[in-house]
PDB file of N, CA and C in Angstrom:
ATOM      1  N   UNK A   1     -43.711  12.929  14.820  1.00  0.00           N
ATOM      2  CA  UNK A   1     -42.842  11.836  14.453  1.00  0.00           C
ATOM      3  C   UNK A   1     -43.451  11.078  13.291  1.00  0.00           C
ATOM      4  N   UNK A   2     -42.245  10.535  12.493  1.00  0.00           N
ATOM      5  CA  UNK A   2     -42.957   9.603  11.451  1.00  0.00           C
ATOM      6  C   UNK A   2     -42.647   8.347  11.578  1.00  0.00           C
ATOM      7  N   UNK A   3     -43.590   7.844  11.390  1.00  0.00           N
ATOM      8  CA  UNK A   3     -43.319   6.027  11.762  1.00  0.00           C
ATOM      9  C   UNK A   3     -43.946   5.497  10.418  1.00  0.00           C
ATOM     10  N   UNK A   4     -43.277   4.514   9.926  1.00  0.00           N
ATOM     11  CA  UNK A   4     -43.902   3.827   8.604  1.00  0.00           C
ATOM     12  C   UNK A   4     -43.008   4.537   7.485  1.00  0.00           C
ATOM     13  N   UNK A   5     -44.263   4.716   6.091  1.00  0.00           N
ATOM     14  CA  UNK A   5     -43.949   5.258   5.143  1.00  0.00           C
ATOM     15  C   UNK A   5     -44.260   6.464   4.549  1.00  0.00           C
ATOM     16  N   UNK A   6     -43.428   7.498   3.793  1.00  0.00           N
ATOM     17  CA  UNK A   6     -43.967   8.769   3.675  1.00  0.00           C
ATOM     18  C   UNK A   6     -44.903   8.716   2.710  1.00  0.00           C
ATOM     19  N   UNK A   7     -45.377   7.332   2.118  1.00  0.00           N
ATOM     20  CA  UNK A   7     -46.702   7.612   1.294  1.00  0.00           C
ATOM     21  C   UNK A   7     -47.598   7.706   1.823  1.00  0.00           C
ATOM     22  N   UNK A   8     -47.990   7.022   3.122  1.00  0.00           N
ATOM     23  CA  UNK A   8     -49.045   7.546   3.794  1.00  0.00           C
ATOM     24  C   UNK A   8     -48.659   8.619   5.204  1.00  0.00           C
ATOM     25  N   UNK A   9     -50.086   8.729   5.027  1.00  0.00           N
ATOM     26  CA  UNK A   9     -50.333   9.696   6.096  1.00  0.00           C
ATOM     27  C   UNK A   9     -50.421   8.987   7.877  1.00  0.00           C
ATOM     28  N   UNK A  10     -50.270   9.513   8.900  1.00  0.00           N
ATOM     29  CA  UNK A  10     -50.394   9.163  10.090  1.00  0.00           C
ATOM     30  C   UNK A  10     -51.495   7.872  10.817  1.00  0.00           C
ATOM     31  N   UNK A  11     -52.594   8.753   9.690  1.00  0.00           N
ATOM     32  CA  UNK A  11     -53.807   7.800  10.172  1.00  0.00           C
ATOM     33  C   UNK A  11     -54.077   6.540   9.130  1.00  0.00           C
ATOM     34  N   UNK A  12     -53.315   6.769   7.983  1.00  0.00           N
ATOM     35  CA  UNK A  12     -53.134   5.239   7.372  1.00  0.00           C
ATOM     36  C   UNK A  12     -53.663   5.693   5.778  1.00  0.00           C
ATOM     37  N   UNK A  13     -54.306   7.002   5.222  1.00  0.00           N
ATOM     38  CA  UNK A  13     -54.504   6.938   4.574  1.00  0.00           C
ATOM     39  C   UNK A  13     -53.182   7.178   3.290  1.00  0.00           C
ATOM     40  N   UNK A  14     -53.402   6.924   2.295  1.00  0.00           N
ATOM     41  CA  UNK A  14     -52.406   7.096   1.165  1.00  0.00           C
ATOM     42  C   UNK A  14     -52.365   8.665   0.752  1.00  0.00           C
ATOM     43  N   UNK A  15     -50.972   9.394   0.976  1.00  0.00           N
ATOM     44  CA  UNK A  15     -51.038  10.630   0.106  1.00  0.00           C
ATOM     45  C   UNK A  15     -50.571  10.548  -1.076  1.00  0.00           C
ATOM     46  N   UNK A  16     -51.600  11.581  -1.702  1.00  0.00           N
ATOM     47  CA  UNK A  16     -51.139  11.893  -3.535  1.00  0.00           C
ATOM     48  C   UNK A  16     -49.945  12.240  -3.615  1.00  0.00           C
ATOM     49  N   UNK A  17     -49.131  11.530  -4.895  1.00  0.00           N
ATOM     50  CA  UNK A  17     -47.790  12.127  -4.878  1.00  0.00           C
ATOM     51  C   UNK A  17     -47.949  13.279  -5.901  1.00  0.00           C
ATOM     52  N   UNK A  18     -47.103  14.357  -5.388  1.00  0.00           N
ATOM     53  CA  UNK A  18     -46.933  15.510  -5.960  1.00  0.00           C
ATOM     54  C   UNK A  18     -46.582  15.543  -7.104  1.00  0.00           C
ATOM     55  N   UNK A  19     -46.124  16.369  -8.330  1.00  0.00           N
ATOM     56  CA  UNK A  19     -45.935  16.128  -9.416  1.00  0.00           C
ATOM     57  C   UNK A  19     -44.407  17.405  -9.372  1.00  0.00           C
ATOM     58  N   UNK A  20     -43.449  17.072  -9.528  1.00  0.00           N
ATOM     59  CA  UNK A  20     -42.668  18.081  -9.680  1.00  0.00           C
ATOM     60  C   UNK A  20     -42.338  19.150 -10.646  1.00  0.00           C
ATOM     61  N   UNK A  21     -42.202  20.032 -10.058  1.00  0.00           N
ATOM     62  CA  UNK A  21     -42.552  21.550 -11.152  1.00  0.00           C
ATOM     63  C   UNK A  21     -40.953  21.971 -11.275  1.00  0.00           C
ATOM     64  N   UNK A  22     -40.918  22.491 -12.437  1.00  0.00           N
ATOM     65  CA  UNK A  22     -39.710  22.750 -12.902  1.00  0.00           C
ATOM     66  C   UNK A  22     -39.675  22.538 -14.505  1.00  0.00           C
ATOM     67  N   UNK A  23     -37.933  22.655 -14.958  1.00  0.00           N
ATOM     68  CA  UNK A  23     -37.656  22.232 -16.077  1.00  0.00           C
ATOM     69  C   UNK A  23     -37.813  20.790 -16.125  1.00  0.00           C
ATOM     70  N   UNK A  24     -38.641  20.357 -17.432  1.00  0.00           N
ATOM     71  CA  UNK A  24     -38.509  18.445 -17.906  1.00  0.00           C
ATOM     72  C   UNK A  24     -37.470  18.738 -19.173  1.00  0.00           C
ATOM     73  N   UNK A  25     -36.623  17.626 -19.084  1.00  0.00           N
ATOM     74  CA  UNK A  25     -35.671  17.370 -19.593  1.00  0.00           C
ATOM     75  C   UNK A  25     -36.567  15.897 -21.140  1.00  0.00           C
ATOM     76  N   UNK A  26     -35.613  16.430 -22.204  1.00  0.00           N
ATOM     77  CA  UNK A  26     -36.337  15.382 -23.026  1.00  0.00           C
ATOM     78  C   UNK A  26     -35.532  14.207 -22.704  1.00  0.00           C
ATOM     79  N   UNK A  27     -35.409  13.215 -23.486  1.00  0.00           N
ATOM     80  CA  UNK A  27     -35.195  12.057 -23.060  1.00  0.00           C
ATOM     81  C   UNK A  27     -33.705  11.788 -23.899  1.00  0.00           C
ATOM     82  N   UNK A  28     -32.393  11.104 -23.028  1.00  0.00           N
ATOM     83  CA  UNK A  28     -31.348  11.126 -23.422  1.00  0.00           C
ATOM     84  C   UNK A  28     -30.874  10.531 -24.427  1.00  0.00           C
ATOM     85  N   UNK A  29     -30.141  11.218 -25.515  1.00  0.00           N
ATOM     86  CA  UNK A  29     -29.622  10.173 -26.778  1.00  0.00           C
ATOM     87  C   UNK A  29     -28.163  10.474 -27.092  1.00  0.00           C
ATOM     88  N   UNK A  30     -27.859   9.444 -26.809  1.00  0.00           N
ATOM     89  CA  UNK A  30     -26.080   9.445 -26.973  1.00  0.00           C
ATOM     90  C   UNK A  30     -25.441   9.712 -28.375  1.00  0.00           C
ATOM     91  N   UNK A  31     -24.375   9.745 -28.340  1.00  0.00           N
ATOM     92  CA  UNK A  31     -23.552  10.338 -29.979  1.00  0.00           C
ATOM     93  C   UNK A  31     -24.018   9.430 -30.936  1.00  0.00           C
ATOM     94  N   UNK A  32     -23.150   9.335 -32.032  1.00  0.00           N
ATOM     95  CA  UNK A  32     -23.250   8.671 -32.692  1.00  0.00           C
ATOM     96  C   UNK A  32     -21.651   7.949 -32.720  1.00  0.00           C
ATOM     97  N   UNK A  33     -21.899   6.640 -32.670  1.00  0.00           N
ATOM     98  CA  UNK A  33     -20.569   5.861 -32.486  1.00  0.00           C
ATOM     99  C   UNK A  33     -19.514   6.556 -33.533  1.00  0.00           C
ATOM    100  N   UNK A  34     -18.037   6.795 -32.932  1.00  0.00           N
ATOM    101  CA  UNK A  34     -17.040   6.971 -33.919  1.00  0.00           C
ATOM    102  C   UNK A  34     -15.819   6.135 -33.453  1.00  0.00           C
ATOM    103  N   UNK A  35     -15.303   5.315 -34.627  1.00  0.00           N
ATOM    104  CA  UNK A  35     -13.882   4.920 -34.379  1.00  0.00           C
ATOM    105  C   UNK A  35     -12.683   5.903 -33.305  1.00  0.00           C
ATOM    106  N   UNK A  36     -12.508   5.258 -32.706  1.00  0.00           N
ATOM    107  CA  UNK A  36     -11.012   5.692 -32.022  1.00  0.00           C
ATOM    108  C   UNK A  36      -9.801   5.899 -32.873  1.00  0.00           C
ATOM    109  N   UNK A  37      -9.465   7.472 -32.833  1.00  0.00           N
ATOM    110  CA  UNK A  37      -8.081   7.937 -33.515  1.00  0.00           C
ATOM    111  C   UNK A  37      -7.171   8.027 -32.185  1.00  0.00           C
ATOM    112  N   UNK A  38      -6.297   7.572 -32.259  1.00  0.00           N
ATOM    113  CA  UNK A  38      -5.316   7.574 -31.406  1.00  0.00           C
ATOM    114  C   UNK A  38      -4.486   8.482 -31.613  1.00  0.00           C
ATOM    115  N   UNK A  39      -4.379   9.547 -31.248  1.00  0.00           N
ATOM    116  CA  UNK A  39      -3.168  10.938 -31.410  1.00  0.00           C
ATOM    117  C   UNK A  39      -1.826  10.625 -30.192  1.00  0.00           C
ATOM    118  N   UNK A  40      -1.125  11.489 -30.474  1.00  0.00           N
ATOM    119  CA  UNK A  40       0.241  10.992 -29.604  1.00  0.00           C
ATOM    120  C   UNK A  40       0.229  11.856 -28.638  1.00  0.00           C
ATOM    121  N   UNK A  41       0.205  11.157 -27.292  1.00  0.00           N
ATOM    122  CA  UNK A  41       0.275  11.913 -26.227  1.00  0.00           C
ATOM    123  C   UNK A  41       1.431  12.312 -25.474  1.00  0.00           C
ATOM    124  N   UNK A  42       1.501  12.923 -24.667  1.00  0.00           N
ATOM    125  CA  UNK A  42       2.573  13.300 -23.852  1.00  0.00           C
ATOM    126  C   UNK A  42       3.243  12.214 -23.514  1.00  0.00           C
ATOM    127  N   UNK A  43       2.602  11.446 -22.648  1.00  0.00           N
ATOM    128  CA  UNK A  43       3.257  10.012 -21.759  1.00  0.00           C
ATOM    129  C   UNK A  43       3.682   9.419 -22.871  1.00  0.00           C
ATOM    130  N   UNK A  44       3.516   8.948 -24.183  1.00  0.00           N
ATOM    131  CA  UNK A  44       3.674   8.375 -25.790  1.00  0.00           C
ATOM    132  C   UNK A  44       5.101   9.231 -25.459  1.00  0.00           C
ATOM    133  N   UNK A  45       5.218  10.311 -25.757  1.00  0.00           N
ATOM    134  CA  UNK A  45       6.585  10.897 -26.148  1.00  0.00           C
ATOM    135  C   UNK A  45       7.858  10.558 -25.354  1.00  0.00           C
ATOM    136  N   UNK A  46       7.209  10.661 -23.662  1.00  0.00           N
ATOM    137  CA  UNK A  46       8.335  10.636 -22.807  1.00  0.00           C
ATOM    138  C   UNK A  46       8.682   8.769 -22.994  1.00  0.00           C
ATOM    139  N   UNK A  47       7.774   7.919 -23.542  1.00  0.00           N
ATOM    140  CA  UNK A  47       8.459   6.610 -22.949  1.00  0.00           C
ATOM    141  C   UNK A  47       8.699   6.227 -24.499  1.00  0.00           C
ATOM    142  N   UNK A  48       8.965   7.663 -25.323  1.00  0.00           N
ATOM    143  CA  UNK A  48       9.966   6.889 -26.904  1.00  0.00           C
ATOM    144  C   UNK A  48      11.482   7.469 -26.005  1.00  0.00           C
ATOM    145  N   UNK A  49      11.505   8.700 -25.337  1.00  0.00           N
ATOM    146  CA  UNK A  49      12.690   8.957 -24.930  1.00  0.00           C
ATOM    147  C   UNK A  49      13.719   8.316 -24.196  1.00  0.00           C
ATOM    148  N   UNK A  50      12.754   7.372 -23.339  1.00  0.00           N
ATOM    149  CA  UNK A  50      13.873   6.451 -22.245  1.00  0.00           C
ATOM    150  C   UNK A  50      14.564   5.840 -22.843  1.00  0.00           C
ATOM    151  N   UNK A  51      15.383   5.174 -22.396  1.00  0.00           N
ATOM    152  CA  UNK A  51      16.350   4.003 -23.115  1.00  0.00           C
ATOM    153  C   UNK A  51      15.989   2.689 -22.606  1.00  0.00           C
ATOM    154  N   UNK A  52      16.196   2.133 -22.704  1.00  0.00           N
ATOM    155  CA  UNK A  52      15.822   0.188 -22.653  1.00  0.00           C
ATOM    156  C   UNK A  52      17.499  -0.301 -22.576  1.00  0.00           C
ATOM    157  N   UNK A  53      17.369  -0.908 -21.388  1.00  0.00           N
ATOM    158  CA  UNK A  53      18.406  -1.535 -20.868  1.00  0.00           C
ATOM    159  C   UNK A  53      18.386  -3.073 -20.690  1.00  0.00           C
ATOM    160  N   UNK A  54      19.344  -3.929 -21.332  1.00  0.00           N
ATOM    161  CA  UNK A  54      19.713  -4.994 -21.232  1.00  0.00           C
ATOM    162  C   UNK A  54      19.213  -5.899 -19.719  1.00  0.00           C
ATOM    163  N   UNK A  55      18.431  -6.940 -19.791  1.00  0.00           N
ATOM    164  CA  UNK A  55      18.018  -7.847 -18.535  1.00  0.00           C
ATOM    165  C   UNK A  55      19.405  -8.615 -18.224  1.00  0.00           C
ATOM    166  N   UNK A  56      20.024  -9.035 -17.301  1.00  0.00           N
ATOM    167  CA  UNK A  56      21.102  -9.915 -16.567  1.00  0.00           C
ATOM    168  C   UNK A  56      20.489 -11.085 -17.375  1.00  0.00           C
ATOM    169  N   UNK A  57      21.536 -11.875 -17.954  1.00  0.00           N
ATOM    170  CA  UNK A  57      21.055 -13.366 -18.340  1.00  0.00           C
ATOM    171  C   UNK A  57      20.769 -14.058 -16.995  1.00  0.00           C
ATOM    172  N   UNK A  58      19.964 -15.164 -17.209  1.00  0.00           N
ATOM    173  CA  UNK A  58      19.885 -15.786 -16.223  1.00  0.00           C
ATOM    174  C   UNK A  58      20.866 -17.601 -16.118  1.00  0.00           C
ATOM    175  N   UNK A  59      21.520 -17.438 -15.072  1.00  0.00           N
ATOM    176  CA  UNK A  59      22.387 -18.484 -15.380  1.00  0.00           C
ATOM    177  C   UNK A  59      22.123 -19.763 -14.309  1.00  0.00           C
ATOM    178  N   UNK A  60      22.420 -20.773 -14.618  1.00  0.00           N
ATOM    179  CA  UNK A  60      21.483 -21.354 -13.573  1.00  0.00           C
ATOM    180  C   UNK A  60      22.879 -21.862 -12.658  1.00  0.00           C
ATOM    181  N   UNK A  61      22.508 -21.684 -11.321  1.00  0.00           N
ATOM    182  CA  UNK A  61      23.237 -22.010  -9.987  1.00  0.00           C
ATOM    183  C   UNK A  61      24.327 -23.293 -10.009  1.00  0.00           C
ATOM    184  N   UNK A  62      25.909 -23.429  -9.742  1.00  0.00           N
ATOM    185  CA  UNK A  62      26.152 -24.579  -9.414  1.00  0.00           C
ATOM    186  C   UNK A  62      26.741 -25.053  -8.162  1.00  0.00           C
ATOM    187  N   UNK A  63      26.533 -23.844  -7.406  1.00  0.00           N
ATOM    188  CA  UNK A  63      26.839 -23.867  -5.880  1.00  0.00           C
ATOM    189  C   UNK A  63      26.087 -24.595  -4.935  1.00  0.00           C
ATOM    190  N   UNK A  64      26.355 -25.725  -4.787  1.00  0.00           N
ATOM    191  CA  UNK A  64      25.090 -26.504  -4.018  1.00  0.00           C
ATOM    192  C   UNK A  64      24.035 -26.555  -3.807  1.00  0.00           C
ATOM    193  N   UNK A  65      23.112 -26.234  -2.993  1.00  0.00           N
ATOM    194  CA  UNK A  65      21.668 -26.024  -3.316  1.00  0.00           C
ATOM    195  C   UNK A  65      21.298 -24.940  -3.094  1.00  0.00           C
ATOM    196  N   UNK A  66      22.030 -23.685  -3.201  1.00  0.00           N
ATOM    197  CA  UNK A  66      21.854 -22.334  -3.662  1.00  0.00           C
ATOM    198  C   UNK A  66      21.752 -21.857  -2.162  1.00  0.00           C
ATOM    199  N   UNK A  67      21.489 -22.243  -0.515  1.00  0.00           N
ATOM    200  CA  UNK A  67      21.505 -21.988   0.048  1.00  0.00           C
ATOM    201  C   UNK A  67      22.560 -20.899   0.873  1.00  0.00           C
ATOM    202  N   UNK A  68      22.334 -20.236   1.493  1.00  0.00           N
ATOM    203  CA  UNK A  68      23.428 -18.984   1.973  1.00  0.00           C
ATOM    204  C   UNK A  68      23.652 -19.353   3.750  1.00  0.00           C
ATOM    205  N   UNK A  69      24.892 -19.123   3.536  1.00  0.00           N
ATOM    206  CA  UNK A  69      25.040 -19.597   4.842  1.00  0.00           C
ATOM    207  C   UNK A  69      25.257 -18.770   6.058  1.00  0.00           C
ATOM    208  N   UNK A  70      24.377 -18.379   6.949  1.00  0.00           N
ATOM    209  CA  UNK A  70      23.974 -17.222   7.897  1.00  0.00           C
ATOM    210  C   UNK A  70      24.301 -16.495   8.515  1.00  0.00           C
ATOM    211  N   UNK A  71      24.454 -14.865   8.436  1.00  0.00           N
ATOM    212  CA  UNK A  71      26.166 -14.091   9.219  1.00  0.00           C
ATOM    213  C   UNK A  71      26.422 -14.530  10.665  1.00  0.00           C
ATOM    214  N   UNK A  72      27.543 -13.951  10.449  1.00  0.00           N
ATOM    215  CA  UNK A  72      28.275 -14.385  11.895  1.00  0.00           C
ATOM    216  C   UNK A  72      29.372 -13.392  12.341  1.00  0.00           C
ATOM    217  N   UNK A  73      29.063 -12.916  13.262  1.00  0.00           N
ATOM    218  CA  UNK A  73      29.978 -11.946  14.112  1.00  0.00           C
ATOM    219  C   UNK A  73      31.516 -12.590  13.780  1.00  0.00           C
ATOM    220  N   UNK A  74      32.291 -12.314  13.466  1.00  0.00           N
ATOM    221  CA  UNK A  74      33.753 -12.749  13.276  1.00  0.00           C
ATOM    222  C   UNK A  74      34.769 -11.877  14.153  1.00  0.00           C
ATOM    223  N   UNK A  75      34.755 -10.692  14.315  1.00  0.00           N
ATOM    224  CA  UNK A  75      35.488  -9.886  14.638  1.00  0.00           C
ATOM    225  C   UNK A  75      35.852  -9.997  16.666  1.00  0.00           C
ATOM    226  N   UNK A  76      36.559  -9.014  16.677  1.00  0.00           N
ATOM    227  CA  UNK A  76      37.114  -9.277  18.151  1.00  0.00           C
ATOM    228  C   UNK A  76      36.724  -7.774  19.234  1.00  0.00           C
ATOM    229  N   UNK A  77      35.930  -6.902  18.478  1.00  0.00           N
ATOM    230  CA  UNK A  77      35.315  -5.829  19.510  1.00  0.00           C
ATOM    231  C   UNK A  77      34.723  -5.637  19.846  1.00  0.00           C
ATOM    232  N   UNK A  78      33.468  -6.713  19.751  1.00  0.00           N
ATOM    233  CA  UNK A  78      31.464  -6.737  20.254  1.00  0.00           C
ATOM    234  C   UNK A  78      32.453  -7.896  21.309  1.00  0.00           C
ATOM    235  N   UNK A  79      32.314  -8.113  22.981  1.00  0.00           N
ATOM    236  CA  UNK A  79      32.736  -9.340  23.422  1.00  0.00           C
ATOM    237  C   UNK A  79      31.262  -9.962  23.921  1.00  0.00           C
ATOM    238  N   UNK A  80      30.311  -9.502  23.631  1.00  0.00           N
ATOM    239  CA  UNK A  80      28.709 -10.084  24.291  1.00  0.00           C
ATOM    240  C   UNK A  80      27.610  -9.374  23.851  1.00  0.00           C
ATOM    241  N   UNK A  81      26.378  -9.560  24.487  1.00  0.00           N
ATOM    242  CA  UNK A  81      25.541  -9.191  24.678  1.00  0.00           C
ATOM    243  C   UNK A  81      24.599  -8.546  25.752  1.00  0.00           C
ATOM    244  N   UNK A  82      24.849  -7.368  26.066  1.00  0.00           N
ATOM    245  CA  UNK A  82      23.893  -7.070  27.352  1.00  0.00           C
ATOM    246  C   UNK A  82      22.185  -6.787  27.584  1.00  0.00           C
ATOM    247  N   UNK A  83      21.532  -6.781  28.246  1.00  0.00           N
ATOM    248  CA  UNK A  83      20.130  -6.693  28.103  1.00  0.00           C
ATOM    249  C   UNK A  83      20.118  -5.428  29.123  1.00  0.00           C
ATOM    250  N   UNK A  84      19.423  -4.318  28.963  1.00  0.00           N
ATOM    251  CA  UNK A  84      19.150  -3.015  29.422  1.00  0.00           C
ATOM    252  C   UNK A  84      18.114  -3.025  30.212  1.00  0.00           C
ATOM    253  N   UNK A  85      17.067  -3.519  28.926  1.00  0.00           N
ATOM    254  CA  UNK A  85      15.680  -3.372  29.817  1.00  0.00           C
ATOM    255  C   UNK A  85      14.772  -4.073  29.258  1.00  0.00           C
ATOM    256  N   UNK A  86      14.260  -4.740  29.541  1.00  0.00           N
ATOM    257  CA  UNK A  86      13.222  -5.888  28.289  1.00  0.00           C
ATOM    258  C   UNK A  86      13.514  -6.341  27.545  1.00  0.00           C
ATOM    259  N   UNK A  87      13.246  -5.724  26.520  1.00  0.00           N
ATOM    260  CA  UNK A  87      14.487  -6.752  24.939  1.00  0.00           C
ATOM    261  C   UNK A  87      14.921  -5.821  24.607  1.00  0.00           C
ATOM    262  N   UNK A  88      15.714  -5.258  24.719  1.00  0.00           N
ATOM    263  CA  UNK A  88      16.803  -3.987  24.724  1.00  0.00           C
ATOM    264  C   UNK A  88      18.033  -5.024  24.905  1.00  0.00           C
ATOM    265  N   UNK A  89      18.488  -5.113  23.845  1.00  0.00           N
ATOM    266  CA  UNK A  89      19.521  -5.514  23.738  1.00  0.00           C
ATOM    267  C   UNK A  89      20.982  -4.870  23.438  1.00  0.00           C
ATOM    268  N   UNK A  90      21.579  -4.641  24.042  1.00  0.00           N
ATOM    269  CA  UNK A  90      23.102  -3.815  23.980  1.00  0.00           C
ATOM    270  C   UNK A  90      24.119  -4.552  23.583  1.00  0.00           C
ATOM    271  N   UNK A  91      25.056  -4.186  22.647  1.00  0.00           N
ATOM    272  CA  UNK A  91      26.308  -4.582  22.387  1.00  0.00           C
ATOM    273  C   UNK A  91      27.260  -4.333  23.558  1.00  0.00           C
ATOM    274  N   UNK A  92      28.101  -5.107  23.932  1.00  0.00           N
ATOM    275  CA  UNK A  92      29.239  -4.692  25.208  1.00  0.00           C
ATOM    276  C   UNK A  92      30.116  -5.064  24.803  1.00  0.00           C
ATOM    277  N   UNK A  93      31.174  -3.812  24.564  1.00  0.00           N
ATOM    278  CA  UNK A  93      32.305  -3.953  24.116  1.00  0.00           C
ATOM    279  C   UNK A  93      33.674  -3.790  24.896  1.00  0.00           C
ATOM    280  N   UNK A  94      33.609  -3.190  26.641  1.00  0.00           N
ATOM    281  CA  UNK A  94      34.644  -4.112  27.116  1.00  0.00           C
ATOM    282  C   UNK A  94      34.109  -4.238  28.463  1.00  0.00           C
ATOM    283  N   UNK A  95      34.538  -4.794  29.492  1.00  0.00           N
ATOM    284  CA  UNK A  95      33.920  -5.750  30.457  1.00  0.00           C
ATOM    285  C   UNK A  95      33.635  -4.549  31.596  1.00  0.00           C
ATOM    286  N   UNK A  96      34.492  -2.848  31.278  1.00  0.00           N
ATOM    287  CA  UNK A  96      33.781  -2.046  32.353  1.00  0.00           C
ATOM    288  C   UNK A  96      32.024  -1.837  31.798  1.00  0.00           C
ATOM    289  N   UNK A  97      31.519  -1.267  31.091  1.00  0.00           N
ATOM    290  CA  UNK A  97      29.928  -1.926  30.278  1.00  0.00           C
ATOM    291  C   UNK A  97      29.882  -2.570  30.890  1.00  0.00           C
ATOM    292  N   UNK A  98      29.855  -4.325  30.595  1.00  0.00           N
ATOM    293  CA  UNK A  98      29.391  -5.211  31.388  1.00  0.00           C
ATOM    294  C   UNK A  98      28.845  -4.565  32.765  1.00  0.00           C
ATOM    295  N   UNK A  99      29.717  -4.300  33.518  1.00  0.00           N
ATOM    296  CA  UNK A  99      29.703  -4.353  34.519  1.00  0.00           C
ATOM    297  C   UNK A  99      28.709  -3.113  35.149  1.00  0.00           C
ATOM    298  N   UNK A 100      28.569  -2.095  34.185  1.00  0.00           N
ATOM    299  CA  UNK A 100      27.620  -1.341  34.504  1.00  0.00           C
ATOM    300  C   UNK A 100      25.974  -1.868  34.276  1.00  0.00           C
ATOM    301  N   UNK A 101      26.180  -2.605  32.891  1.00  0.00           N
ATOM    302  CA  UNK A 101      24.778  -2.836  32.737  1.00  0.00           C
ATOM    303  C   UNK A 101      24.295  -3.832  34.065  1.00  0.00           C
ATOM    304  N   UNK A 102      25.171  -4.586  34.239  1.00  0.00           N
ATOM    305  CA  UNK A 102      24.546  -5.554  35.643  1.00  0.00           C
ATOM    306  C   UNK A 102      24.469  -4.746  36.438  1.00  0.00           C
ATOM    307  N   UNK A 103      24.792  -3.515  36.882  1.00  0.00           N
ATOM    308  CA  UNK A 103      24.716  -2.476  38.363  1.00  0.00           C
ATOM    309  C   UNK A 103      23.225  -1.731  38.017  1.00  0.00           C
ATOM    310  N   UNK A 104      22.479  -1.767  36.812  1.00  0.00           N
ATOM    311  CA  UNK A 104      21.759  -0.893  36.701  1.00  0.00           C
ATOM    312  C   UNK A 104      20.777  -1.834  36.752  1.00  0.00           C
ATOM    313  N   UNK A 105      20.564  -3.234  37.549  1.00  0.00           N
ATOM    314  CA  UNK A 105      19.214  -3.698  38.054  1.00  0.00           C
ATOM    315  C   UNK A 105      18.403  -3.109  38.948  1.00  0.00           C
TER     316      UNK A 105
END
């Protein structure tokens, strides 16, 4: 087992570090700076092709305080609401329904 550090050894003394054998690499030197030419790319071509479409003006509101006023069942063939099973909520549309969903407690 090793406990501590792999520079030393077990009993405390310091081991020599090895020297690695192989290829040495000389030391790195980057290009030489060049201006950016910008050539025309693919994505360049496809977004001369699209078309550009007109934004909606924007007009400002004179309907009261722009608020909407919240749906509402209007019609005459939903007559309630039944509950199935937890929040399972069922539409009941004529009173034989009803009458089943209450039998199925």
């Amino acid at each position: 087992m090793i406990f501590g550090n792999m520079k030393y050894d077990h009993y405390g003394r310091k081991r020599k570090t090895k020297k690695t054998k192989g290829e040495v690499y000389v030391k790195y030197t980057p290009p030489k700076f060049s201006e950016y030419q910008p050539s025309e790319t693919y994505a360049s071509k496809r977004a001369a092709e699209t078309q550009l479409y007109k934004s909606v003006p924007l007009t400002p509101r004179t309907e009261g305080d722009g608020k909407r006023e919240s749906p509402k069942y209007t019609g005459d063939y939903v007559i309630g609401i039944g509950q199935l099973h937890k929040s399972n909520a069922v539409p009941v549309t004529n009173s034989k329904y009803a009458k089943e969903i209450a039998e199925m407690y």
